[in-house]
C-alpha atoms as a PDB file:
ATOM      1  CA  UNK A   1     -18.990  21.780  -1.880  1.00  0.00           C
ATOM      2  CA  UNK A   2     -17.359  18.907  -0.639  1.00  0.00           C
ATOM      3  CA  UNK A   3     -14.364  19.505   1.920  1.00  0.00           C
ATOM      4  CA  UNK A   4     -10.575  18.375   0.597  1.00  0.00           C
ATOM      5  CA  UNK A   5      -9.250  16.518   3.527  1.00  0.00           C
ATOM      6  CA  UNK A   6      -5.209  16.311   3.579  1.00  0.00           C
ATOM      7  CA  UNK A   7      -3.021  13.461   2.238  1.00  0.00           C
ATOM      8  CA  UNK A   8      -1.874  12.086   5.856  1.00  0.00           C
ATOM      9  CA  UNK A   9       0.475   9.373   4.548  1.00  0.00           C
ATOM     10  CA  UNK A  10      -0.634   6.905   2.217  1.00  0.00           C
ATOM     11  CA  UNK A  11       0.711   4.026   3.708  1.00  0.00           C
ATOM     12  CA  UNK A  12       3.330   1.001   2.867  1.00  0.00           C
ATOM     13  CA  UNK A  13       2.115  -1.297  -0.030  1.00  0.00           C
ATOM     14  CA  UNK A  14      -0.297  -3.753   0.687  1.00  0.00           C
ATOM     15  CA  UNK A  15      -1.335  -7.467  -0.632  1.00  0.00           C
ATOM     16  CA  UNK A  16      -4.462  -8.316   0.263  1.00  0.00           C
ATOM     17  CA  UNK A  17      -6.213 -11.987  -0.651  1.00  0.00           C
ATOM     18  CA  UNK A  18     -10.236 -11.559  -0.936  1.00  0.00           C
ATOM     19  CA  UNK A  19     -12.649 -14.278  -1.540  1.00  0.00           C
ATOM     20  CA  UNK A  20     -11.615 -14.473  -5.820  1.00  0.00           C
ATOM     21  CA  UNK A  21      -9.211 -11.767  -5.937  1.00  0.00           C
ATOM     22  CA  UNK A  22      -6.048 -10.357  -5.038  1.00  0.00           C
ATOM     23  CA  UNK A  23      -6.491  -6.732  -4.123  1.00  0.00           C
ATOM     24  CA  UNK A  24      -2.590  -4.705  -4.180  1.00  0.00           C
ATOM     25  CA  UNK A  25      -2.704  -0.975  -2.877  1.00  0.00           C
ATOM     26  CA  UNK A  26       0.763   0.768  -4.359  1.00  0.00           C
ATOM     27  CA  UNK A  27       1.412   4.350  -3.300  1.00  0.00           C
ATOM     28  CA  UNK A  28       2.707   6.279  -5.720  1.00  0.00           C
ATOM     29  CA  UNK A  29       5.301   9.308  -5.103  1.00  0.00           C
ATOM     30  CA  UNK A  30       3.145  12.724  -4.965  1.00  0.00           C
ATOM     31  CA  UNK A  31       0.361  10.514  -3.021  1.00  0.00           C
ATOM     32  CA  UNK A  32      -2.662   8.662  -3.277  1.00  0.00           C
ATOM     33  CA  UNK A  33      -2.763   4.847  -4.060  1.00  0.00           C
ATOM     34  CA  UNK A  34      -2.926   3.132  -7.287  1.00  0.00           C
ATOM     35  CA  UNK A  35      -5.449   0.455  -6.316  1.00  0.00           C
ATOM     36  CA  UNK A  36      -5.156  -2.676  -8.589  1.00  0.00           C
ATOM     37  CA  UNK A  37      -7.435  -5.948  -8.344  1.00  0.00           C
ATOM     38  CA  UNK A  38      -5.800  -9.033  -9.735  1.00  0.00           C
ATOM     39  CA  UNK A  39      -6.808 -12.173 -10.538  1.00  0.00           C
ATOM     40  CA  UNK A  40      -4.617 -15.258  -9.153  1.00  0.00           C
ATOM     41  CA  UNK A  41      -3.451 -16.395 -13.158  1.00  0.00           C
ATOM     42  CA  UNK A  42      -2.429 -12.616 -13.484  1.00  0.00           C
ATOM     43  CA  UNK A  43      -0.324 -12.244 -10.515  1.00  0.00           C
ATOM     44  CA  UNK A  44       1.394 -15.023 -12.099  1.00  0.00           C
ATOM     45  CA  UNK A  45       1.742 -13.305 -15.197  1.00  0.00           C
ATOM     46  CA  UNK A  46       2.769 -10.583 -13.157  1.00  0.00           C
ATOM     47  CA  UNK A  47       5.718 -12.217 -11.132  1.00  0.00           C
ATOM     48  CA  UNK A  48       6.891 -14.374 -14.373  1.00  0.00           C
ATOM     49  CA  UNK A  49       7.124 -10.447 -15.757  1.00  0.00           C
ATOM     50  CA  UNK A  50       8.834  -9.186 -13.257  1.00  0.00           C
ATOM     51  CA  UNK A  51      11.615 -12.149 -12.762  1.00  0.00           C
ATOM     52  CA  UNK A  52      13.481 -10.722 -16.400  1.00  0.00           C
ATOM     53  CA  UNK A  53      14.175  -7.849 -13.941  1.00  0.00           C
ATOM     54  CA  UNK A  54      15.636  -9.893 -11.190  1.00  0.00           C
ATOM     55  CA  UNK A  55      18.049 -11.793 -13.881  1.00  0.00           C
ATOM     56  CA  UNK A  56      20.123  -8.610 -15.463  1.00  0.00           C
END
């Protein structure tokens, strides 16, 4: 049986640019990380998405 090692603080969010990809780490409230790998074209979709927000 595998030990369960304690959530010690899952960090801030993170952007990180690999060779083709755009890795973003988001911690979500009860912890862990939701872990997302993006292409460049879909971040764009992403912030053109998120702008509407910025607007009302």
């Amino acid at each position: 049986m595998a030990a369960q090692k304690p959530r010690t603080g899952d960090g801030p969010l993170e952007i990180v640019r690999e060779s083709r990809s755009i890795i973003l780490r988001i911690p979500l409230e009860g912890g862990g990380r939701l872990v997302l790998d993006m292409s460049e074209k879909d971040i764009e979709e992403l912030k053109e998405s998120l702008k509407q927000f910025d607007e009302s």
